[in-house]
Protein backbone atom coordinates (compact mmCIF):
# COMPACT_ATOMS: atom_id res chain seq x y z
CA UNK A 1 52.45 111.19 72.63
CA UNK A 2 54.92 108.15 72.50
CA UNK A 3 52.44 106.43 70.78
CA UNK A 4 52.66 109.35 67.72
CA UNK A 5 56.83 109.34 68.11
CA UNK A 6 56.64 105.33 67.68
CA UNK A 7 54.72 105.37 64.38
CA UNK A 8 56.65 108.14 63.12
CA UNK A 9 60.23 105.76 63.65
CA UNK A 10 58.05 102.54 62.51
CA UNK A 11 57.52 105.28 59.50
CA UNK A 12 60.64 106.19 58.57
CA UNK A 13 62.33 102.53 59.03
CA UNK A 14 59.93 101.43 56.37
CA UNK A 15 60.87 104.57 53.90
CA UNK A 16 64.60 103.96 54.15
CA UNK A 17 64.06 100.35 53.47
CA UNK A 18 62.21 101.34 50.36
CA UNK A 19 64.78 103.65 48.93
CA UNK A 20 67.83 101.24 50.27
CA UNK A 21 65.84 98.29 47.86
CA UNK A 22 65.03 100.72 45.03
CA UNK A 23 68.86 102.11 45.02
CA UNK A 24 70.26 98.61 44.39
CA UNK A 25 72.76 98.77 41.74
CA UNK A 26 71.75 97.41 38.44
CA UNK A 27 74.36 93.89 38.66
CA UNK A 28 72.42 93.31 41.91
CA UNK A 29 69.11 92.96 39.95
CA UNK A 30 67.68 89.86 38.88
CA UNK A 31 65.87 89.90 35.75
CA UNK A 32 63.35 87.12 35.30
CA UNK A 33 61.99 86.19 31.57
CA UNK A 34 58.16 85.28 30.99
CA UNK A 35 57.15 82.52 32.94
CA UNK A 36 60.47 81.68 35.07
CA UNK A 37 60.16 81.77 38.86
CA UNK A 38 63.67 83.11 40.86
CA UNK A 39 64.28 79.70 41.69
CA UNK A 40 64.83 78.63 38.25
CA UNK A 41 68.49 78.15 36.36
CA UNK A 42 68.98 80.90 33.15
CA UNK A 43 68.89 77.14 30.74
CA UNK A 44 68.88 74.06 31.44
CA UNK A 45 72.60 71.88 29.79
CA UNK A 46 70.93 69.92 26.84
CA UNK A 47 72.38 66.01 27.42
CA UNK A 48 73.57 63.90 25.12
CA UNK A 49 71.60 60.86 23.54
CA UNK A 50 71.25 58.31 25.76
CA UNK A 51 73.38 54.61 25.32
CA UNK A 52 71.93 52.37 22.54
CA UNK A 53 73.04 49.06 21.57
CA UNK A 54 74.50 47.08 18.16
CA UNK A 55 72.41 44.68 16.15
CA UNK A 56 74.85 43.25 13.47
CA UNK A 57 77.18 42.41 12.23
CA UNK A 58 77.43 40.57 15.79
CA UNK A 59 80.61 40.78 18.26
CA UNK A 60 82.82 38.15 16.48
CA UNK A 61 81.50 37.38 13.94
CA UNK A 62 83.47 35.21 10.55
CA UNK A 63 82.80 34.76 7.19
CA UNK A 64 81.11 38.13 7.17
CA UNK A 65 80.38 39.42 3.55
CA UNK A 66 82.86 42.44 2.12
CA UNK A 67 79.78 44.51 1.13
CA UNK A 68 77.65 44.13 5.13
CA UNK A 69 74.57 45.74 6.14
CA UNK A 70 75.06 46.91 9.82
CA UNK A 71 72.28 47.55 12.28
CA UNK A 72 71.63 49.30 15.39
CA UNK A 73 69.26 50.41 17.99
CA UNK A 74 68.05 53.35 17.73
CA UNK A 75 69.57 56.33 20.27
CA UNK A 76 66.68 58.04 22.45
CA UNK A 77 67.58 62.08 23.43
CA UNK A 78 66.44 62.84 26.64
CA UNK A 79 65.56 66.50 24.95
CA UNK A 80 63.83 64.72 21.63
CA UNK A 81 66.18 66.60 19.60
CA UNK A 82 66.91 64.82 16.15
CA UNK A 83 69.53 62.14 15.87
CA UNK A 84 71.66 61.18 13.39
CA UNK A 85 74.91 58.38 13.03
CA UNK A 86 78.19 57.68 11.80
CA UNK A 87 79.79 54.59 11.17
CA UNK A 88 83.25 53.65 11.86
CA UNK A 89 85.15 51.05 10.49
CA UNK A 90 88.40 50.05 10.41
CA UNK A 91 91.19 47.65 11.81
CA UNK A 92 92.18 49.31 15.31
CA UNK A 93 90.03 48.17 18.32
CA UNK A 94 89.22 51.69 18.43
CA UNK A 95 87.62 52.28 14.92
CA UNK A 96 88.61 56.21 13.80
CA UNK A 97 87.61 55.74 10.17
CA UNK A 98 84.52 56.96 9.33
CA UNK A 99 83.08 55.08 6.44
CA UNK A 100 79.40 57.03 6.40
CA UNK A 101 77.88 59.93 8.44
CA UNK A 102 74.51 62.06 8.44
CA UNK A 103 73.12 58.25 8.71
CA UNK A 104 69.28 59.19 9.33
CA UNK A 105 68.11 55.17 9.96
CA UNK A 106 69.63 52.76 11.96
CA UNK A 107 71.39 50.37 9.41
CA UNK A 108 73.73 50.78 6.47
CA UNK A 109 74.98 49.01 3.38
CA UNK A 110 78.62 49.42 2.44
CA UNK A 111 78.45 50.48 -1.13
CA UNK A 112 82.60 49.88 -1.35
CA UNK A 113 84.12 46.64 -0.20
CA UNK A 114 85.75 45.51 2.43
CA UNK A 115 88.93 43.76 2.24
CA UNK A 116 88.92 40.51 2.33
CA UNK A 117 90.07 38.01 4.93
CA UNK A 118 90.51 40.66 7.41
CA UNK A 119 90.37 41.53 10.97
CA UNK A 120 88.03 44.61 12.00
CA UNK A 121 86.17 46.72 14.45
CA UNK A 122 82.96 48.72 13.84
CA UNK A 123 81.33 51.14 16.30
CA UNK A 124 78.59 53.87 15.33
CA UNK A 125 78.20 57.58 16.81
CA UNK A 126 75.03 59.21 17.82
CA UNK A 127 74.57 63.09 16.93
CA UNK A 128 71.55 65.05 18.12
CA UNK A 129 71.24 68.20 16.51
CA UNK A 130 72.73 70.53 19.75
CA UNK A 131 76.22 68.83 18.78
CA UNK A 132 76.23 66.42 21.26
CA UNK A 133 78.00 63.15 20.64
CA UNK A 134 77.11 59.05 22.49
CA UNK A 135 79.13 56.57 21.23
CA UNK A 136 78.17 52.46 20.89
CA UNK A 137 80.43 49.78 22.21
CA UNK A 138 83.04 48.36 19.52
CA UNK A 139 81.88 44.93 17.62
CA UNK A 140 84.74 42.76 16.28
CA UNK A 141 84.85 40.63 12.88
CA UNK A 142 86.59 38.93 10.18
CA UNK A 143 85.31 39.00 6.55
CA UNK A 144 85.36 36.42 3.97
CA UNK A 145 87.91 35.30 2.07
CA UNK A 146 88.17 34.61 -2.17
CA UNK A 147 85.11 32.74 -3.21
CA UNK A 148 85.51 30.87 -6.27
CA UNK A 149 82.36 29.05 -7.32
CA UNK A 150 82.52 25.43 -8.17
CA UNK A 151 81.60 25.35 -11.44
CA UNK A 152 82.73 28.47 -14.63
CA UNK A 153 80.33 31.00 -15.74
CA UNK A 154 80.95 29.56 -18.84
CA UNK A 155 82.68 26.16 -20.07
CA UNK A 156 82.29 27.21 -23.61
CA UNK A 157 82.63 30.67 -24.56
CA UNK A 158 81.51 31.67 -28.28
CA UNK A 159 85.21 31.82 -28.87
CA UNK A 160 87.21 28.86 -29.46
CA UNK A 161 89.34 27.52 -27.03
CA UNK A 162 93.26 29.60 -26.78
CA UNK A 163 96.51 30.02 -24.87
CA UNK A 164 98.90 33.06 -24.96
CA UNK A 165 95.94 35.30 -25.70
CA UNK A 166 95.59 39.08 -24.01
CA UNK A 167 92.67 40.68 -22.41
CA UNK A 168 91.81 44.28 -21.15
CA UNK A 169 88.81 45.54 -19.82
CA UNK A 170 87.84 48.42 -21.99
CA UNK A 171 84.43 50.93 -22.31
CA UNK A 172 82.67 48.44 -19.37
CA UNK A 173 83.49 44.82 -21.37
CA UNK A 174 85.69 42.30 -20.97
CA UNK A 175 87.57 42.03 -24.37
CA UNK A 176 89.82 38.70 -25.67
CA UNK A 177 92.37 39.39 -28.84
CA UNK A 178 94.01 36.94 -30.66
CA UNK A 179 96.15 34.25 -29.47
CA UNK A 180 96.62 30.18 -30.06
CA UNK A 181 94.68 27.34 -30.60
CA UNK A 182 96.38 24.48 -31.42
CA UNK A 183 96.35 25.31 -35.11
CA UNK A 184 96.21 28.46 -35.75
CA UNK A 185 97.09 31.72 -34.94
CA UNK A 186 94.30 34.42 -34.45
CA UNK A 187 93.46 37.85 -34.21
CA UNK A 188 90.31 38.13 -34.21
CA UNK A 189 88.36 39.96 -31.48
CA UNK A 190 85.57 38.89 -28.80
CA UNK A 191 83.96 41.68 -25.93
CA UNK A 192 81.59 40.38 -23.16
CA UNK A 193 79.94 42.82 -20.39
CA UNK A 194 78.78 39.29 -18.06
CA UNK A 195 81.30 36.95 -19.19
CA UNK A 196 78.92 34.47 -20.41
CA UNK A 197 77.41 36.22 -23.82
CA UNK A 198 80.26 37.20 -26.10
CA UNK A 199 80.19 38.84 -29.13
CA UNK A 200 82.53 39.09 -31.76
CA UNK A 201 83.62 42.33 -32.90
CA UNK A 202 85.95 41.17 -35.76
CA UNK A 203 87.13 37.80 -37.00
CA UNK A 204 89.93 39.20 -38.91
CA UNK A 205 91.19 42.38 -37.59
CA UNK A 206 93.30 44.34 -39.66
CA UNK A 207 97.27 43.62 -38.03
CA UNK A 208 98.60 39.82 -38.32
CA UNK A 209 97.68 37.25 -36.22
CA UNK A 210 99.57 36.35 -33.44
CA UNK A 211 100.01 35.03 -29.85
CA UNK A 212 102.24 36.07 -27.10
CA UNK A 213 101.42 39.89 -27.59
CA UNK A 214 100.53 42.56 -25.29
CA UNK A 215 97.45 44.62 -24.90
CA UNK A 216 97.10 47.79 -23.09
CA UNK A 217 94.69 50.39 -22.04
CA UNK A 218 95.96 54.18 -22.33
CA UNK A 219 94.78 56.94 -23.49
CA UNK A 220 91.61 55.64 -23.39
CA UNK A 221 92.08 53.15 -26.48
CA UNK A 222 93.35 49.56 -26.86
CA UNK A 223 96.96 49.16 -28.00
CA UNK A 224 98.07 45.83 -29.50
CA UNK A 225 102.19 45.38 -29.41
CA UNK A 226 104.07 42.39 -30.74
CA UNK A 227 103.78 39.00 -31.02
CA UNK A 228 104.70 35.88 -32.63
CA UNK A 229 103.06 35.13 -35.91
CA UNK A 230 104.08 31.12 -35.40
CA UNK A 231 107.21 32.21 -38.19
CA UNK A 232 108.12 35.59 -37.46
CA UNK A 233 108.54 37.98 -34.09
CA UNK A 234 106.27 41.29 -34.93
CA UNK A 235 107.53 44.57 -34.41
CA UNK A 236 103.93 46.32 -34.98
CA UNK A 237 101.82 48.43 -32.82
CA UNK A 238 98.19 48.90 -33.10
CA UNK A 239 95.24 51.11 -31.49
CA UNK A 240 91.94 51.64 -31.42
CA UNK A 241 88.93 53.11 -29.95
CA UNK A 242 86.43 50.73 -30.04
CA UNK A 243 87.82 47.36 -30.96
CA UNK A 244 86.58 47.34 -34.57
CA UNK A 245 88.70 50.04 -36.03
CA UNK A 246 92.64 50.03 -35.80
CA UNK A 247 95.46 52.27 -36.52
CA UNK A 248 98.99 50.78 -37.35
CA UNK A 249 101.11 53.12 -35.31
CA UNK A 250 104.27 51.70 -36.75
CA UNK A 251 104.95 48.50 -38.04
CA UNK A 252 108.75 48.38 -37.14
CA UNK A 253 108.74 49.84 -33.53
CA UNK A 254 112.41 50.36 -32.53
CA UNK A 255 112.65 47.89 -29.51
CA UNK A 256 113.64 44.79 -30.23
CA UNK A 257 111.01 42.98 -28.09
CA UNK A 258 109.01 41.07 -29.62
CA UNK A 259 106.87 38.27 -28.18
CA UNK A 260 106.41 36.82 -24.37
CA UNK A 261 107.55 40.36 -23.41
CA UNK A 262 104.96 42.45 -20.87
CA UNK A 263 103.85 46.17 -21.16
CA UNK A 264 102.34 48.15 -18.45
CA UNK A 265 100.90 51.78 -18.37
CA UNK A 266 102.84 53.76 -15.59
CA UNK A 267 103.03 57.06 -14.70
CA UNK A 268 101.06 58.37 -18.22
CA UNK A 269 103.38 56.22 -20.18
CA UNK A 270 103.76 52.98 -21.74
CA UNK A 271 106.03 50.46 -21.18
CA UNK A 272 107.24 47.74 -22.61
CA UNK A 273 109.46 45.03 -20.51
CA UNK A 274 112.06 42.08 -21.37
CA UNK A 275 111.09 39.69 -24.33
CA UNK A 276 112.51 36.85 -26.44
CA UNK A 277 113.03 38.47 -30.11
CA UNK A 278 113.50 36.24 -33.20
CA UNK A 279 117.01 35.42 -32.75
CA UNK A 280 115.82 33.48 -29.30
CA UNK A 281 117.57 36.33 -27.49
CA UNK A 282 116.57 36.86 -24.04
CA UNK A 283 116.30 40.48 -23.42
CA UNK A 284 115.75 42.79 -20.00
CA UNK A 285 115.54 46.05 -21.92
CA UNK A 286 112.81 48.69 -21.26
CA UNK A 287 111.38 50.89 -23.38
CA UNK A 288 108.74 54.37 -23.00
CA UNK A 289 105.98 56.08 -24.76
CA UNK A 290 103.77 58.88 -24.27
CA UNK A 291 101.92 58.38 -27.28
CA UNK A 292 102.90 54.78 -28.59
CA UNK A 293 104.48 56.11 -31.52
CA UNK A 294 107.91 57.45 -30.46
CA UNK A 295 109.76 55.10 -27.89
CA UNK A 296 112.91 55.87 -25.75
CA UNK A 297 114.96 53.31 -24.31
CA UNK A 298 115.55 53.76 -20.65
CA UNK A 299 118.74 54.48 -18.96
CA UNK A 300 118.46 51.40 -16.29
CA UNK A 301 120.87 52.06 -13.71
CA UNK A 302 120.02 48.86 -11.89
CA UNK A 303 118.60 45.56 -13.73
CA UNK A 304 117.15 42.58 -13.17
CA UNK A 305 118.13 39.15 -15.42
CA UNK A 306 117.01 38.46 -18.77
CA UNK A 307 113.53 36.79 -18.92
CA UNK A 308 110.25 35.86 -21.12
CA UNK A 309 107.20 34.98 -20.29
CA UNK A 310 107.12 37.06 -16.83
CA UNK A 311 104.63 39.40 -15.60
CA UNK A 312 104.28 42.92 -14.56
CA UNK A 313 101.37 44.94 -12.73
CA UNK A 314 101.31 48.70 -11.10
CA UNK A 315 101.02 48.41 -7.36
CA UNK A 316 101.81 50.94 -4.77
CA UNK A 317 103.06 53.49 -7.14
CA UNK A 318 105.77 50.60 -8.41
CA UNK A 319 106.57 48.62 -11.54
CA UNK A 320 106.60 44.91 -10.48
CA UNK A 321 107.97 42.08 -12.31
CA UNK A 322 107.55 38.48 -10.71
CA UNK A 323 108.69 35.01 -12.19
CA UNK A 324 108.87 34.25 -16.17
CA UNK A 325 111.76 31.96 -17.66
CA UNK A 326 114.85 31.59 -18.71
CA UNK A 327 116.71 29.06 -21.20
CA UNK A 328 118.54 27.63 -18.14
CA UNK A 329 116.48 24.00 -18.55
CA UNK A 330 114.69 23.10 -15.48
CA UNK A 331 116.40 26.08 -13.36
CA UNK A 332 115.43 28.30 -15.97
CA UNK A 333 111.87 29.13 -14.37
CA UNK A 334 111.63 31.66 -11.86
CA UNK A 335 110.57 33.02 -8.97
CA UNK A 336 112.02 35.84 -8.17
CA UNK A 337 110.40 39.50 -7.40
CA UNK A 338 111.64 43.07 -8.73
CA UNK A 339 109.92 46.54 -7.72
CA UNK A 340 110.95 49.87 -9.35
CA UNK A 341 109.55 53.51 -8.65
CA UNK A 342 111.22 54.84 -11.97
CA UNK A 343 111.64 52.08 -14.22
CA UNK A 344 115.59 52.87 -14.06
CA UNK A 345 116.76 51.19 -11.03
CA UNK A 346 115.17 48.10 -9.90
CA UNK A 347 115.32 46.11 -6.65
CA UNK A 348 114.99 42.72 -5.82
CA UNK A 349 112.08 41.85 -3.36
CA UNK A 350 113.09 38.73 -3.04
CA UNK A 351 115.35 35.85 -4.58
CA UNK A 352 112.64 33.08 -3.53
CA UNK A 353 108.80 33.18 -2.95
CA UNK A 354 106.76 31.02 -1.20
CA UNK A 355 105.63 30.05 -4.96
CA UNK A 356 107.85 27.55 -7.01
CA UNK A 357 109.00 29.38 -9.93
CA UNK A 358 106.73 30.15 -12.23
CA UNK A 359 106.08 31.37 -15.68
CA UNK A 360 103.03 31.86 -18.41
CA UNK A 361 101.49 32.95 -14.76
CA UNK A 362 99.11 35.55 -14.47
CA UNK A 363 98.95 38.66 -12.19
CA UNK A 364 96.23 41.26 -11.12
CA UNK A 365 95.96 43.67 -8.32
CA UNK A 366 92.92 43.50 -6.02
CA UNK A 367 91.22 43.94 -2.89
CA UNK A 368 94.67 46.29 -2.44
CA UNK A 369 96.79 43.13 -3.03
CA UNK A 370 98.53 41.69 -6.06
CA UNK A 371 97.62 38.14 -6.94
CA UNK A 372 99.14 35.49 -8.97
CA UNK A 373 97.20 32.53 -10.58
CA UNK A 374 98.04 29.49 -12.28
CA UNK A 375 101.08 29.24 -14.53
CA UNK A 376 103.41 26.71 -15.08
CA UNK A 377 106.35 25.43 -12.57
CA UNK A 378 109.62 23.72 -13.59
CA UNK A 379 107.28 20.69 -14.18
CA UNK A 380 103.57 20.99 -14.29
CA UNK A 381 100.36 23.60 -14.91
CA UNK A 382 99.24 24.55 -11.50
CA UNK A 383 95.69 26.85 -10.63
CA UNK A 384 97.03 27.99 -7.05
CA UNK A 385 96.39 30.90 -5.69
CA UNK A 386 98.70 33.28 -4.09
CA UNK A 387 98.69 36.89 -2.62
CA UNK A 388 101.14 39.70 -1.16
CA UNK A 389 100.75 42.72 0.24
CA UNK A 390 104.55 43.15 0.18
CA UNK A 391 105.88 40.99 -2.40
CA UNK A 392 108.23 39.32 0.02
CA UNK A 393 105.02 36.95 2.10
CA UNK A 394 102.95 35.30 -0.20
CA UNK A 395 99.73 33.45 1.12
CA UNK A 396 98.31 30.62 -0.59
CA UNK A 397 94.35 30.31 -0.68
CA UNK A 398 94.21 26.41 0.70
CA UNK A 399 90.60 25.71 -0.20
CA UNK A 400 90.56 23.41 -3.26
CA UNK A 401 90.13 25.84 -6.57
CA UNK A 402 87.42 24.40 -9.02
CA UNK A 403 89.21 25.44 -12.23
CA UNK A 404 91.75 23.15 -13.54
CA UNK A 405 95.90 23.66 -14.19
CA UNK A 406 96.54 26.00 -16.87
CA UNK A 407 99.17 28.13 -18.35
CA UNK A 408 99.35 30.90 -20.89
CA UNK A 409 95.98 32.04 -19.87
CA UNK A 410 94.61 35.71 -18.90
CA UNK A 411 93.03 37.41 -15.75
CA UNK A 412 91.33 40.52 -15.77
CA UNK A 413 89.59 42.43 -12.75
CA UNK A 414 86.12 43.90 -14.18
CA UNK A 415 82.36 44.50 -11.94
CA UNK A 416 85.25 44.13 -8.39
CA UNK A 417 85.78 40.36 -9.40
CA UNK A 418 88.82 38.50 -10.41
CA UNK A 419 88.24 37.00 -14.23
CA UNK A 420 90.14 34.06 -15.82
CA UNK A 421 90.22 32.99 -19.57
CA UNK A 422 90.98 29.94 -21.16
CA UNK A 423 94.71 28.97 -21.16
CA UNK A 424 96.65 25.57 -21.91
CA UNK A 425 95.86 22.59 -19.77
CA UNK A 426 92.83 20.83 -18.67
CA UNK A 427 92.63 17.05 -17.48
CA UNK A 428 94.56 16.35 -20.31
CA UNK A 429 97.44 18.65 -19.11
CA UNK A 430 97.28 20.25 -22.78
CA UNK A 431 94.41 21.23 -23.62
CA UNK A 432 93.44 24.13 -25.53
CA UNK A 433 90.55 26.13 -22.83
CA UNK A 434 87.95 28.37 -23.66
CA UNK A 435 86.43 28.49 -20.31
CA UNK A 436 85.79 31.73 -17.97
CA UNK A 437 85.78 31.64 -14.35
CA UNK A 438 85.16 34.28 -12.33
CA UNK A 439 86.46 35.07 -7.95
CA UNK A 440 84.70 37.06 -5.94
């Protein structure tokens, strides 16, 4: 009989047990997917790629080119998920600037240039495709500076040797117009893509010839302004679209400058800056164009002196004049530095460079610099080589420059390489130059 009652508790113990387990709410249940046991986690935290190593450019390296090919090792995730990179490059020990991404190998090329003779960093990211992020350790290096080969890409262009010329670089060519050669006044008109093989597009081109003009890009034609005709001071302006056909725009513009004067295009206008006219006046006037044809003189609020043969380039959204001459005998070549934002008030960068004055100099911005080459002191031609990010510090490039001393010659930047055209001097301090060198 106790037996019975035992089995009957044993009985209902195991009933209620039952029904307690199958009443569990449904937040106590766990629900297991195909093939996971209860001791598994719901997912497991995908990781990020694993540490990989740089190849090049090394830690430290000099010299390094501006264009570099940089190489890695290749990042391993622990999951196999896909990788990708990015490269960062810049001049903080802690690179933020990302120069490529979506990198699928494990080296790049630059395709833009580097600056030159600079200090930088370079690290490179690895993405897999969860979104998960392993960065390499930072490299250091310093990239080359100018190179100037020793000898010109050409020592005798097809055009004969000139000073006081102009070139432009117009439809992908290098173009020379006009100028001196120690007889006679030109205008005709040369165009080279390499700066070796030139062709001549015109001997005679339709407006006078003449030296100590300005040419101009804008508008997507070449304008011709000016000039000295060896008797008379021009007052003519000339275009054209392809270098063979021209368009007299006026042939009495109403500014009185007239030769050794400089013209810039700024801010979808032209303009055309200081001059001596044919009285031997020394003029700091400034005059505007939106088309070429009709010219407003501007209301300068703040000048700078009276000059010729000076130059002016567009650099950081500015106007800048640096150096020409004055009739002041051996004072009268300068070397002071204006900037202006408008064109109406101007302000003086400095009184004195690092450069002795200089004048029949030429100027180009590059590698996010401006740069001034060659020109003539208070004494002598010179072919140094100075830049400034600033205009007020000047470096000079120390390494010996293969070219010789010249004045009154041209530089153009075309294919990211600094270009320079004949000129006046030579071993024989005066000689007429029809050479083209090219800095890289």
């Amino acid at each position: 009989m106790k037996t019975k009652k035992m089995y009957l508790v044993l009985f209902s113990f195991i009933t209620l047990s039952s029904i307690f387990i199958n009443c569990r709410s449904d937040d106590d249940k766990v629900i297991l997917e195909e093939g996971e046991t209860p001791n598994q986690p719901d997912k497991t935290v995908n990781q990020a790629p694993d540490d990989f190593e740089l190849i090049a450019v090394i830690d430290g390296a000099t010299d390094v080119d501006v264009m570099p090919n940089f190489l890695w090792n290749a990042a391993v995730d622990p999951e196999g998920d896909s990788i990708s990179y990015e490269l960062f490059v810049d001049e903080n020990s802690n690179p933020t600037t990302s120069l490529a991404n979506t990198i699928n190998e494990t080296n790049f090329t630059l395709e833009e240039r580097l600056p030159l003779n600079q200090d930088l960093f370079w690290k490179v990211v690895a993405n897999d495709s969860e979104g998960n992020e392993t960065s390499s350790e930072t490299f250091s290096f310093t990239t080359r500076n100018l190179q100037i080969p020793e000898t010109p890409v050409t020592e005798n262009a097809a055009f004969s040797e000139r000073t006081d010329h102009t070139s432009v670089v117009f439809d992908n060519k290098i173009w020379v117009i006009g100028g001196y050669d120690g007889f006679s006044y030109l205008n005709d008109i040369w165009q080279s893509s390499d700066g070796e093989t030139w062709t001549q597009i015109t001997a005679e081109a339709p407006f006078h010839r003449r030296s100590g003009h300005t040419s101009v890009v804008f508008n997507n034609e070449i304008y011709v302004i000016g000039g000295f005709t060896g008797v008379d001071f021009l007052r003519d302006i000339w275009k054209s679209s392809d270098g063979e056909t021209w368009a007299k725009i006026t042939g009495a513009s109403p500014f009185p400058q007239n030769g050794l004067h400089s013209a810039v295009v700024f801010k979808d206008k032209l303009w055309v800056i200081g001059s001596l006219d044919e009285s031997a006046k020394l003029s700091n006037n400034i005059w505007q164009s939106s088309d070429g044809e009709m010219w407003t003189p501007v209301d300068v609020t703040v000048s700078f002196p009276e000059r010729y043969g000076h130059t002016t380039m567009v650099y950081d959204d500015k106007i800048w004049i640096i150096g020409g001459s004055t009739f002041n005998g051996l004072q009268g070549v300068l070397d002071d530095v204006w900037q202006s934002a408008d064109g109406r008030e101007w302000i003086k960068v400095t009184e004195e460079t690092a450069i002795e004055g200089r004048t029949s100099h030429a100027n180009v911005v590059f590698d996010n610099k401006m740069w001034l080459i060659g020109g003539r002191d208070s004494r002598l031609n010179q072919n140094d080589i100075y830049q400034s990010i600033d205009g007020i510090t000047w470096s000079q490039r120390t390494e010996e420059v293969s070219f010789t001393e010249r004045r009154g010659h041209t530089c153009v930047v075309f294919d990211d390489k600094i270009w320079v055209i004949g000129g006046r001097g030579g071993i024989l301090a005066d000689s007429y130059l029809n050479d083209v060198w090219l800095m890289n």
